[in-house]
N, C-alpha and C. Protein backbone atom coordinates (compact mmCIF):
# COMPACT_ATOMS: atom_id res chain seq x y z
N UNK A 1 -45.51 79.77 83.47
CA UNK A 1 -45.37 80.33 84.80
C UNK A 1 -46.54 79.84 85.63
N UNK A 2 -45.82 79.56 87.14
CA UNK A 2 -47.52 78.80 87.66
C UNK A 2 -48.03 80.06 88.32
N UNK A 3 -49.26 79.65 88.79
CA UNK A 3 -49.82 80.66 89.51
C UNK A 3 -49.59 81.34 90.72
N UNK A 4 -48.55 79.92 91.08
CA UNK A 4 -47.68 80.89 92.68
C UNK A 4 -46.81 82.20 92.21
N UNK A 5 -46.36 82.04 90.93
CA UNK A 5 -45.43 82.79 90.67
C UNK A 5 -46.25 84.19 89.85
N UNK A 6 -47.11 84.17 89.67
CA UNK A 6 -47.69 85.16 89.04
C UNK A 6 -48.05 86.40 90.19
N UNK A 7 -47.51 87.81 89.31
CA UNK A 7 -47.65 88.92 89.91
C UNK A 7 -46.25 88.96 90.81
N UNK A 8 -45.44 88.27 91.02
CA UNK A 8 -43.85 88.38 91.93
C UNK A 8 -43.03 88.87 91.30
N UNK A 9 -42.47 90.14 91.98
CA UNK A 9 -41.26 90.97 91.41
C UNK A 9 -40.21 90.20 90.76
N UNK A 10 -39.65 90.31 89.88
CA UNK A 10 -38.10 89.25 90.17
C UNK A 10 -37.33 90.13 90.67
N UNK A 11 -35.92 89.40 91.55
CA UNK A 11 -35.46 89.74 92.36
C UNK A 11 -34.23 91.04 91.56
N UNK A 12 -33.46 91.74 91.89
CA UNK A 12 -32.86 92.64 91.41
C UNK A 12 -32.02 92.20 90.60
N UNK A 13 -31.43 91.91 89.34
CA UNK A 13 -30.06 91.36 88.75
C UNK A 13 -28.79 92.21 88.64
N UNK A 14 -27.55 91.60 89.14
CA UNK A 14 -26.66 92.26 89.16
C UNK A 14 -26.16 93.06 88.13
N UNK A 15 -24.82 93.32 88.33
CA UNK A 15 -24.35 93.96 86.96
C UNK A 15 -23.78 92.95 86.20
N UNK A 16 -22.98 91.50 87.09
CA UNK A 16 -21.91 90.97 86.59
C UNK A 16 -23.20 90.30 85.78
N UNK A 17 -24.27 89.37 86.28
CA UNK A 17 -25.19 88.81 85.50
C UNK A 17 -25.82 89.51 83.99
N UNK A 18 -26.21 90.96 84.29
CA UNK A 18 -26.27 91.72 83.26
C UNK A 18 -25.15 91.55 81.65
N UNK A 19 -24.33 91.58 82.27
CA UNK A 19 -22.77 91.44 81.15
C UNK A 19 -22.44 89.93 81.07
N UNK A 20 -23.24 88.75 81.42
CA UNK A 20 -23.03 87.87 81.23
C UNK A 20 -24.12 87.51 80.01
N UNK A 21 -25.37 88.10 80.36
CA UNK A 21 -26.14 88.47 79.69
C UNK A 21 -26.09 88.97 77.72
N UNK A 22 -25.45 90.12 78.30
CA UNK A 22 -25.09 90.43 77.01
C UNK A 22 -24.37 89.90 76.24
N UNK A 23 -23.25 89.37 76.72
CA UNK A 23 -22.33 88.10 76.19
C UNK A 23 -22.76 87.23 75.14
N UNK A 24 -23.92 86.68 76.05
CA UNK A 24 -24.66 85.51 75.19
C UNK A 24 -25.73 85.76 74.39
N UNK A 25 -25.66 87.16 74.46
CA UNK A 25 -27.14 87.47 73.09
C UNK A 25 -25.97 88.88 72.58
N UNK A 26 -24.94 88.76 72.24
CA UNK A 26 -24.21 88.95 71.05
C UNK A 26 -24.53 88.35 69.60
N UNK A 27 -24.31 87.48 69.54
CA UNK A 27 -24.50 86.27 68.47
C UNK A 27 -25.94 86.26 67.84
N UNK A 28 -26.74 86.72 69.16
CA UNK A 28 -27.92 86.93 68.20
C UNK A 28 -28.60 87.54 67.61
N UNK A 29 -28.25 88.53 67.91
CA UNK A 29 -28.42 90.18 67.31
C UNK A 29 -28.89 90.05 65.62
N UNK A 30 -30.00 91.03 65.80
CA UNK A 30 -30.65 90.77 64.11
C UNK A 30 -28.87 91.27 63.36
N UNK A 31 -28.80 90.64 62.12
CA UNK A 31 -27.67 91.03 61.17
C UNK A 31 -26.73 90.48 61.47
N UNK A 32 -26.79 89.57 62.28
CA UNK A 32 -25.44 89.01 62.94
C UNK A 32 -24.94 87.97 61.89
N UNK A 33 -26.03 87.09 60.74
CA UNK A 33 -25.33 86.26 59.97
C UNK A 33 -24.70 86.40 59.31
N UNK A 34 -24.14 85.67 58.44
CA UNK A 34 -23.25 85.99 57.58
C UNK A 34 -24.70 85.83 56.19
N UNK A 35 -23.64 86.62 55.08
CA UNK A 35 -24.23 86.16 53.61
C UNK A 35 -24.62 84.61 53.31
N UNK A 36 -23.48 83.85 53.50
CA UNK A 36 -23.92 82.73 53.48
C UNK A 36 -24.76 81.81 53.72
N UNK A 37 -24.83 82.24 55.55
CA UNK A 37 -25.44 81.97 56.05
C UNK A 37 -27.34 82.05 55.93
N UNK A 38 -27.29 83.50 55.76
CA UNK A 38 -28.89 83.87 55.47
C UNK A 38 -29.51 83.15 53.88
N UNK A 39 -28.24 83.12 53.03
CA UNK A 39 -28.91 81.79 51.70
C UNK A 39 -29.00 80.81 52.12
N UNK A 40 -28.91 80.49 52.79
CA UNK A 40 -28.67 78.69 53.16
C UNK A 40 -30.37 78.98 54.08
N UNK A 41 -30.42 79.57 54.76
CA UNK A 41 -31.64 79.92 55.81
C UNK A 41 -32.77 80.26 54.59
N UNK A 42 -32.88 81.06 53.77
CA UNK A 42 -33.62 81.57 52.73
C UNK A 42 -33.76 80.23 51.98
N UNK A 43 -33.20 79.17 51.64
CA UNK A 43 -32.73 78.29 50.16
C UNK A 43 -33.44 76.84 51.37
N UNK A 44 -33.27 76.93 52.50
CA UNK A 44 -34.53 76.13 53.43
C UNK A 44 -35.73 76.20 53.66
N UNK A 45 -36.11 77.49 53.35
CA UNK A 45 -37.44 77.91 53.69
C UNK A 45 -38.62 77.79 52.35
N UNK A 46 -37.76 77.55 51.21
CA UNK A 46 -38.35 78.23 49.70
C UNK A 46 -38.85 76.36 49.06
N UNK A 47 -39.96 76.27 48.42
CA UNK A 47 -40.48 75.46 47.43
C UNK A 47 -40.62 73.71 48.95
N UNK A 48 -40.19 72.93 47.96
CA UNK A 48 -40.54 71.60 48.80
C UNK A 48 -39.88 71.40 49.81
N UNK A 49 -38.85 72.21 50.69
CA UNK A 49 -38.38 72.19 51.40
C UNK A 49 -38.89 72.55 52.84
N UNK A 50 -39.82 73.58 52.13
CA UNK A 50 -40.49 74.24 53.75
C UNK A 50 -41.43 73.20 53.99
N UNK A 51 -41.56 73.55 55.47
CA UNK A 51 -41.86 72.57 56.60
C UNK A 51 -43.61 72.53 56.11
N UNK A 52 -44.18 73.71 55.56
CA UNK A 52 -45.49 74.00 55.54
C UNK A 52 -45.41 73.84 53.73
N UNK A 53 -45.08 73.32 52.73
CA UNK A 53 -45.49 72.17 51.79
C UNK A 53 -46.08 71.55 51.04
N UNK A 54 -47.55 71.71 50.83
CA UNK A 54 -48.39 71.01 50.19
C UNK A 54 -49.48 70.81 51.16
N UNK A 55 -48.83 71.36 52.19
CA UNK A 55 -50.53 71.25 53.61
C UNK A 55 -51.11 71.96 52.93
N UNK A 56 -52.84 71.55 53.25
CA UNK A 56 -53.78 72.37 53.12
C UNK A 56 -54.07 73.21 54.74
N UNK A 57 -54.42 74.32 54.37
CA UNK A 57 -55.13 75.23 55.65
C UNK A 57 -56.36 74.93 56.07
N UNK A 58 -56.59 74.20 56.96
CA UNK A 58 -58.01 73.81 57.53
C UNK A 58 -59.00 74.68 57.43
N UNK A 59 -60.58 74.78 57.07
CA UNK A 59 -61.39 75.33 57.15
C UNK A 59 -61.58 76.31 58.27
N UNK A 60 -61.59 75.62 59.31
CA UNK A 60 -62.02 76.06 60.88
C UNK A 60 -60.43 76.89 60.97
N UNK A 61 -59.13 77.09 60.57
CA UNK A 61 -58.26 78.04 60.55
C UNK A 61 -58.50 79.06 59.85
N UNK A 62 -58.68 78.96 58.67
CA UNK A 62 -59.31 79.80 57.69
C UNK A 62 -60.35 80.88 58.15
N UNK A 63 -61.25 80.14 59.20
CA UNK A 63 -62.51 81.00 59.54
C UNK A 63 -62.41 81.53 60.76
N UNK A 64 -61.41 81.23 61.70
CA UNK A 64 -60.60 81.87 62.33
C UNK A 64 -59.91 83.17 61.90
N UNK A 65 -59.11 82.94 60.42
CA UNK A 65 -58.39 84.27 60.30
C UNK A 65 -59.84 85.20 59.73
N UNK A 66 -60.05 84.66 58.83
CA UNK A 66 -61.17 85.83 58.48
C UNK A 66 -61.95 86.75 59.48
N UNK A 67 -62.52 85.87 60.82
CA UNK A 67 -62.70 86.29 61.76
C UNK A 67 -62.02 87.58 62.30
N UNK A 68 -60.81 87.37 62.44
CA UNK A 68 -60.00 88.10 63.13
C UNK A 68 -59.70 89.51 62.14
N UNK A 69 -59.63 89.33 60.65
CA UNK A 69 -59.51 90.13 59.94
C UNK A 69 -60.77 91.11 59.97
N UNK A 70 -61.85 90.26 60.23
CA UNK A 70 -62.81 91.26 60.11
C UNK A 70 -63.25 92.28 61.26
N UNK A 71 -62.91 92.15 62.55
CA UNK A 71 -62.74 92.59 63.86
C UNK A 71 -61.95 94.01 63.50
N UNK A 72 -61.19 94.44 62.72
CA UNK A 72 -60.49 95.03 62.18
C UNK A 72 -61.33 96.65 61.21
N UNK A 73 -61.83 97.35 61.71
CA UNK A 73 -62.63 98.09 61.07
C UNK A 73 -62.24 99.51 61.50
N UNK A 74 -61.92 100.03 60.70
CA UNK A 74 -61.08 101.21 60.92
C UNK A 74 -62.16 102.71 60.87
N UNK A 75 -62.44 103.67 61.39
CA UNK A 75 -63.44 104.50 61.28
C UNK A 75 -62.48 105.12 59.99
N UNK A 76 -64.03 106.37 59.51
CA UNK A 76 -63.61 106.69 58.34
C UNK A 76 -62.36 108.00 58.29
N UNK A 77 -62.72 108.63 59.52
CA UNK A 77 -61.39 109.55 59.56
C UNK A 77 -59.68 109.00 59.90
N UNK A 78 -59.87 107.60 60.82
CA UNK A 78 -58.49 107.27 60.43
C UNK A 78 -58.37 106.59 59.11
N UNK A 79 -59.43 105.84 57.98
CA UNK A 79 -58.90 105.95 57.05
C UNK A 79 -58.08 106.52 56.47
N UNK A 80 -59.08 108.10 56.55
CA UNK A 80 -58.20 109.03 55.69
C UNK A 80 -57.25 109.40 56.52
N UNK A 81 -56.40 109.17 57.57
CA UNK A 81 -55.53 109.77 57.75
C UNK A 81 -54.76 108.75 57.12
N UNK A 82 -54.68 107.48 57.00
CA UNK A 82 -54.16 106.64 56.41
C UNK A 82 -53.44 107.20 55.13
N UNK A 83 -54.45 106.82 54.18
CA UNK A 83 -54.55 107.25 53.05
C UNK A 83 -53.66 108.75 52.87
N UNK A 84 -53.88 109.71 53.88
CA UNK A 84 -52.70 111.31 53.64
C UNK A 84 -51.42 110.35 54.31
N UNK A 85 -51.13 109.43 54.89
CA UNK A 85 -49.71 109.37 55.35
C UNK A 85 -48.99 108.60 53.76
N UNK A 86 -49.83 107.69 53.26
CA UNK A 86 -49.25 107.31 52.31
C UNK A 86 -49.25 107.62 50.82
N UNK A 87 -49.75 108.82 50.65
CA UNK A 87 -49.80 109.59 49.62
C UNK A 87 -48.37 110.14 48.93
N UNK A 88 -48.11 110.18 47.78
CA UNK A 88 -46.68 110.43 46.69
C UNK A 88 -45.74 110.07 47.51
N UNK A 89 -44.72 111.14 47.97
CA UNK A 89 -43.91 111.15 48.14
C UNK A 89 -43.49 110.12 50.30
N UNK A 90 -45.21 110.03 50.91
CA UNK A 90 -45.07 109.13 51.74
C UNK A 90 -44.75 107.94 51.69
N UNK A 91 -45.28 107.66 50.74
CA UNK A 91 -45.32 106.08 50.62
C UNK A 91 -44.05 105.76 50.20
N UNK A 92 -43.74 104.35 50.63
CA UNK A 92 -42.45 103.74 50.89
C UNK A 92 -42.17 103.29 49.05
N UNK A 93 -43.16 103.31 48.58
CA UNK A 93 -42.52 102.74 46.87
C UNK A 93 -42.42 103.57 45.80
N UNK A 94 -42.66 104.95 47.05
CA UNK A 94 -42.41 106.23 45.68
C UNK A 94 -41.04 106.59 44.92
N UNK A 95 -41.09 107.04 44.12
CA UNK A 95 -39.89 106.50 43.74
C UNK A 95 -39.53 108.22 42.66
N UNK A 96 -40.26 108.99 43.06
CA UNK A 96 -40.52 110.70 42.59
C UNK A 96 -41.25 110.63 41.53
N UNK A 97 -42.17 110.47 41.63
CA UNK A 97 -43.45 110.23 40.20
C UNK A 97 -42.76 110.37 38.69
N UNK A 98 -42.15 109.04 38.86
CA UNK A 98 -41.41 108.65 37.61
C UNK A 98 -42.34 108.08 36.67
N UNK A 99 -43.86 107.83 36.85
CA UNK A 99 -44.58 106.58 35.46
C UNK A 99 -44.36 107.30 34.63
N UNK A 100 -44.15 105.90 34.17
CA UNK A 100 -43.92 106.23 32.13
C UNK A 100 -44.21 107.22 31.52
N UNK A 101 -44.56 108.13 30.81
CA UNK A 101 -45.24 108.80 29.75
C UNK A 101 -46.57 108.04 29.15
N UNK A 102 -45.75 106.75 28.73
CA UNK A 102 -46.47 105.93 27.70
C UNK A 102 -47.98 105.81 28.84
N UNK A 103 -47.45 105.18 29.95
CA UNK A 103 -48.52 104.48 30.46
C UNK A 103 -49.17 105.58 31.11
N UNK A 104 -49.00 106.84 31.57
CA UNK A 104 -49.64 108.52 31.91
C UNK A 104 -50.58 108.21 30.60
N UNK A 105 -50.60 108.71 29.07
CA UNK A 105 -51.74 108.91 28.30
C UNK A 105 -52.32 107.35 28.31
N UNK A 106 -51.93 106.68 28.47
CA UNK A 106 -53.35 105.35 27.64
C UNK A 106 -53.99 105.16 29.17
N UNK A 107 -53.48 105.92 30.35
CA UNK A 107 -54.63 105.37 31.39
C UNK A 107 -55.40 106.84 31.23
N UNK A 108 -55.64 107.60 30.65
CA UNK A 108 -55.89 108.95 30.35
C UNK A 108 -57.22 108.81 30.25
N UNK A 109 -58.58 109.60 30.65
CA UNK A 109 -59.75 109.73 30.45
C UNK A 109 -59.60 110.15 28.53
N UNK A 110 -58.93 111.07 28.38
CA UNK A 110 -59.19 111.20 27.02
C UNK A 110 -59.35 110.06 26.07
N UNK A 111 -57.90 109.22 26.21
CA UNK A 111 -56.89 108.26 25.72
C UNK A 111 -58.71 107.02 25.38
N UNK A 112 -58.99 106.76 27.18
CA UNK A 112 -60.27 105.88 26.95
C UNK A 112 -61.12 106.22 25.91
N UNK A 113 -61.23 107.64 26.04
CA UNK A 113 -62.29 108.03 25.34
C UNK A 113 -62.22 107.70 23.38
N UNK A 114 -60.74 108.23 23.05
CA UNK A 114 -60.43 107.83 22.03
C UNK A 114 -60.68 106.35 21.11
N UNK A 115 -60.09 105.57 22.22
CA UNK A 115 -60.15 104.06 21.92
C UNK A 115 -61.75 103.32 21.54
N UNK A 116 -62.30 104.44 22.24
CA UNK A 116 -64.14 103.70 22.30
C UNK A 116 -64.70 104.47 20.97
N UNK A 117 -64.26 105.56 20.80
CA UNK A 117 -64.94 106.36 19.23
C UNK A 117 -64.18 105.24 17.91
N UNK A 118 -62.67 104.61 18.14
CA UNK A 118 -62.06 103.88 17.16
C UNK A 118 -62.63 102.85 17.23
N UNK A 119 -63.25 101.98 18.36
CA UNK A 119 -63.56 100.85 18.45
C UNK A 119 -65.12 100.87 17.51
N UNK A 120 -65.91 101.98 17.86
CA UNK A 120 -67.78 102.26 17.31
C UNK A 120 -67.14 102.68 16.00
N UNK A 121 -66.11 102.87 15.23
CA UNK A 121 -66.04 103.21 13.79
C UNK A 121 -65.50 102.52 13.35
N UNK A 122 -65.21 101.19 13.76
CA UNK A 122 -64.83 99.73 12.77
C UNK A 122 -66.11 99.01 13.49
N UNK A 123 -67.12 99.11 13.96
CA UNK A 123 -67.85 98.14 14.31
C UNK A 123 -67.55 97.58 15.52
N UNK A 124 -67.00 97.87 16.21
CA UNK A 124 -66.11 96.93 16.96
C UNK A 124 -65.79 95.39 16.92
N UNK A 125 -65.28 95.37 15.56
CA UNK A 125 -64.43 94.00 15.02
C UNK A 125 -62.83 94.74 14.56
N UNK A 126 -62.28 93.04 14.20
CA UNK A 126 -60.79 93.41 13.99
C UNK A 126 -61.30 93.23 12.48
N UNK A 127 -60.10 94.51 12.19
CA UNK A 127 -60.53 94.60 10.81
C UNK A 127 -59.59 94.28 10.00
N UNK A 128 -59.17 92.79 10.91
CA UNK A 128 -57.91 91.87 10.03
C UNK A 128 -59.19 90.61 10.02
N UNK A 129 -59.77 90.03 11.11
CA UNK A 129 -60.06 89.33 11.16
C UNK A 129 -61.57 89.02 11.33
N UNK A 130 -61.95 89.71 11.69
CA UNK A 130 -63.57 90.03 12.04
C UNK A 130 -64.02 89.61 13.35
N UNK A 131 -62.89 89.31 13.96
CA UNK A 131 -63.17 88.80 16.12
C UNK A 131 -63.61 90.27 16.34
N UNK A 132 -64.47 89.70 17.42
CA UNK A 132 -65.08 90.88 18.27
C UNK A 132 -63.92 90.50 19.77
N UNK A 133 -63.41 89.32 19.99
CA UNK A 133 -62.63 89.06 21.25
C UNK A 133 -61.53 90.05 21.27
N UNK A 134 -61.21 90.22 22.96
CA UNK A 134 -60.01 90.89 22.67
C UNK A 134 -59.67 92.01 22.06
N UNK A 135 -60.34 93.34 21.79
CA UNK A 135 -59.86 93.99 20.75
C UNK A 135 -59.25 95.18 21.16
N UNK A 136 -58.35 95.89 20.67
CA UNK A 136 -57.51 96.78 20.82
C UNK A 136 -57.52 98.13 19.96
N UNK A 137 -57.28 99.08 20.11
CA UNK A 137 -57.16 100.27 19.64
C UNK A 137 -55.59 100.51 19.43
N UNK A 138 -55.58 100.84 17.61
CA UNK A 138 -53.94 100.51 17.53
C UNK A 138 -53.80 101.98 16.87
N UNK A 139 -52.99 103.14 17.12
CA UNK A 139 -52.74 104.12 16.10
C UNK A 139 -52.19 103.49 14.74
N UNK A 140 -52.83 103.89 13.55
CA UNK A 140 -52.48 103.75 11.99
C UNK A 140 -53.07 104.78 11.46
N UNK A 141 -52.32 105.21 10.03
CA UNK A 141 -51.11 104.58 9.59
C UNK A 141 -50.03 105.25 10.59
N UNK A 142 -49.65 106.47 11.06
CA UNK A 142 -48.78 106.89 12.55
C UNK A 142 -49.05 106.11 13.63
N UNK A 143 -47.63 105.57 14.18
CA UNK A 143 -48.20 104.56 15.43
C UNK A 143 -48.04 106.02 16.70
N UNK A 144 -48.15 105.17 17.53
CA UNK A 144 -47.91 106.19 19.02
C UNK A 144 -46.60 106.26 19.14
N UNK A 145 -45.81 105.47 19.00
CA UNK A 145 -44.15 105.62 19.57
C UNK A 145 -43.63 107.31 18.03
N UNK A 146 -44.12 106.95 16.95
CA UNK A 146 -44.00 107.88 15.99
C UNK A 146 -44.87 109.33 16.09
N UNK A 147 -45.86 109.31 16.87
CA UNK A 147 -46.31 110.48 16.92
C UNK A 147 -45.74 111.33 18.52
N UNK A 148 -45.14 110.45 19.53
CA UNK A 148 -44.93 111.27 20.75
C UNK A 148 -43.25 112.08 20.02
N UNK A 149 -42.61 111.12 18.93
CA UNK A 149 -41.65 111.71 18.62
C UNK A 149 -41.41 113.26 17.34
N UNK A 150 -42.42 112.91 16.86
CA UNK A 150 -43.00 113.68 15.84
C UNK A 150 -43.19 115.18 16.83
N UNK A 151 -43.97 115.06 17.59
CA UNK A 151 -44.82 116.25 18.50
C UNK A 151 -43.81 116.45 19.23
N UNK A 152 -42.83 115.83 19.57
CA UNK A 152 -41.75 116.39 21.14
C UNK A 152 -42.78 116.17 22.01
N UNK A 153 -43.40 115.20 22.56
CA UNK A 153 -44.41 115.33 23.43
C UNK A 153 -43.62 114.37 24.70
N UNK A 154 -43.41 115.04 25.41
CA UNK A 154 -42.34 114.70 26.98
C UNK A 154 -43.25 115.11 28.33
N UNK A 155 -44.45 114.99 28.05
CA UNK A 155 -45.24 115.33 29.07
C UNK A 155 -47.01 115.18 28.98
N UNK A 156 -47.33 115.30 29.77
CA UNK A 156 -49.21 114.36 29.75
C UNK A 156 -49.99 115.85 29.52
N UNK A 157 -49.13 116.80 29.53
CA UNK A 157 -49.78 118.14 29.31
C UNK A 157 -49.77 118.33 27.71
N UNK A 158 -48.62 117.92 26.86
CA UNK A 158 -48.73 117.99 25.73
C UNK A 158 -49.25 116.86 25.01
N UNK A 159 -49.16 115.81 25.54
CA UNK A 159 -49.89 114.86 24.63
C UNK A 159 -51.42 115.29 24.87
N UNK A 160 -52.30 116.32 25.73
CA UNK A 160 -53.40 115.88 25.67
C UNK A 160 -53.82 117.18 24.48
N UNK A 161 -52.69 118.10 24.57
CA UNK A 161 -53.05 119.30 23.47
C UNK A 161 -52.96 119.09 21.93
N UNK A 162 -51.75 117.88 21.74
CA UNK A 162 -51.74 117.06 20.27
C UNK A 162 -52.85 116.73 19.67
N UNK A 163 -53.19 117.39 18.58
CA UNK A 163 -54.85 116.92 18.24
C UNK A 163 -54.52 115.69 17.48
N UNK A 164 -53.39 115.27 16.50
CA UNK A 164 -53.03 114.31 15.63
C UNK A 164 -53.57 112.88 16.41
N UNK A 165 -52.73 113.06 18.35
CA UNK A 165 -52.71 111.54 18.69
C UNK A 165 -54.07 111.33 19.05
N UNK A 166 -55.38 112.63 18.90
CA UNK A 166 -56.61 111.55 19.41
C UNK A 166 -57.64 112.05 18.24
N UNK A 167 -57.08 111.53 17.07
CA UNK A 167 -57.69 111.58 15.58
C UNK A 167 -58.08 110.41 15.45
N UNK A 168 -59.63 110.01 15.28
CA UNK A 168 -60.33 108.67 15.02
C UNK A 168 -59.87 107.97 13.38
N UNK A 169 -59.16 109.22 12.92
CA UNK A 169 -58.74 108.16 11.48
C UNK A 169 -57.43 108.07 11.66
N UNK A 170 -56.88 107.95 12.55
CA UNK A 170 -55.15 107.73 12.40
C UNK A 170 -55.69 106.50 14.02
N UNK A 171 -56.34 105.85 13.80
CA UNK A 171 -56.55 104.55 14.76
C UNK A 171 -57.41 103.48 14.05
N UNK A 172 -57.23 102.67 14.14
CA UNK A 172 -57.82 101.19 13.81
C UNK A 172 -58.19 100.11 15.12
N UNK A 173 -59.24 99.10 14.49
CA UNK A 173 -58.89 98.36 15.80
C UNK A 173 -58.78 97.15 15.58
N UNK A 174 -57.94 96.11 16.22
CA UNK A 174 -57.54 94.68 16.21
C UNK A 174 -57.84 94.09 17.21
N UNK A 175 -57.68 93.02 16.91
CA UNK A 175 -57.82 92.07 17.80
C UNK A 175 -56.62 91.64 18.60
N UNK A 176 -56.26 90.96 20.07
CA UNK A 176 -54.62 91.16 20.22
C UNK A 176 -53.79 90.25 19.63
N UNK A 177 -53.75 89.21 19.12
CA UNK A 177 -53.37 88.38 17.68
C UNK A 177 -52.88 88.92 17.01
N UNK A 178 -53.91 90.01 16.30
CA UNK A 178 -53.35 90.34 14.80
C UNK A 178 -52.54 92.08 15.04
N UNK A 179 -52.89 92.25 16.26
CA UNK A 179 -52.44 93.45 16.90
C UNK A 179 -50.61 93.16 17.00
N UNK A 180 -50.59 91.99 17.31
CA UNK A 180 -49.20 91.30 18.17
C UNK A 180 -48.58 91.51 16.78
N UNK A 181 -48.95 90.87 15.91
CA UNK A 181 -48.34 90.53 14.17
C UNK A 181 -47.64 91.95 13.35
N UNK A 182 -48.36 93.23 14.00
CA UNK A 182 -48.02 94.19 12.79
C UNK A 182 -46.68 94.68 13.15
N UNK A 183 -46.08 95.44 12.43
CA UNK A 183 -45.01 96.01 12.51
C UNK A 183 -44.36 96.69 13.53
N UNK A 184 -45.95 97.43 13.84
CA UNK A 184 -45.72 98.79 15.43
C UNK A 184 -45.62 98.14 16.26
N UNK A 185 -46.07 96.74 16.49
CA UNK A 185 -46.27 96.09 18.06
C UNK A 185 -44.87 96.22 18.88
N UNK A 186 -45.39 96.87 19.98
CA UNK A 186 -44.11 96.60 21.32
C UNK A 186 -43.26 97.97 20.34
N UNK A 187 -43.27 98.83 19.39
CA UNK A 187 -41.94 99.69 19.09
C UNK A 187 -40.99 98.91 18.02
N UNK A 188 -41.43 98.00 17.53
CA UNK A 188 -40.12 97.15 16.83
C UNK A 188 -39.52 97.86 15.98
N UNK A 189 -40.02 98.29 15.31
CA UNK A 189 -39.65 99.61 14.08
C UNK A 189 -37.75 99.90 14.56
């Protein structure tokens, strides 16, 4: 736009122009493609095809975005309001606090705690192999899939009252190698 034209009303548009209008931005309306259509658009955009390729991002772009990212500083009370909008049941990937069971106790303060008393009572070596790399805390001779079934334990309230699952002699520790090899690994049983 030049500068003569800057700040000038535009002039009133009719109705018939209006509906001529709309006419021609029918077609473009978000959702308007077909299935087909949007794979073919998607299946252009993906691997050696896209236009952007194997470019590298210039330095001086790079330090540009960072720039701009860092301009970006949020005080600490809209943090937290942040943080309360997207809490359980806000947040868009909640899904009704479905985690696992399994993965509720082993991220468990106790669970840690367990694994580090099994790990200081083999030395912390595998006591298949004698690696200190890598090592794991494995329930033996009861694995974990056998003791949540044993106990009826269907909840992070009862696994933490089970004294069996955080018994330093019903755990060993491996290395993840020889961990991978035994019987319990992954539930195979």
């Amino acid at each position: 736009m030049s500068d003569a034209h800057k700040g000038m009303k535009m002039p009133p548009r009719s109705d018939v122009w209006k509906q001529k209008q709309r006419i021609v931005q029918l077609g473009k309306k978000k959702g308007a493609c077909s299935e087909e259509r949007k794979k073919k658009i998607g299946d252009a955009q993906r691997g050696v095809k896209n236009h952007n390729w194997g470019k590298k991002i210039p330095e001086a772009v790079k330090e540009k975005i960072r720039k701009a990212l860092r301009v970006r500083v949020f005080s600490p009370t809209h943090r937290a309001r942040i943080s309360a909008s997207l809490l359980q049941n806000k947040h868009p990937n909640w899904k009704g606090g479905i985690t696992p069971l399994k993965r509720l106790i082993r991220t468990n303060e106790k669970y840690n705690s367990w694994r580090s008393r099994v790990l200081i009572s083999d030395g912390r070596r595998c006591i298949h192999c004698g690696s200190k790399e890598n090592l794991e805390a494995d329930h033996y001779p009861v694995s974990f899939a056998e003791l949540l079934l044993k106990h009826l334990i269907d909840s992070i309230e009862k696994a933490l009252e089970c004294k069996e699952l955080w018994q330093v002699k019903n755990g060993r520790t491996l290395c993840k190698s020889c961990h991978i090899k035994t019987e319990s690994w992954g539930n195979k049983k």
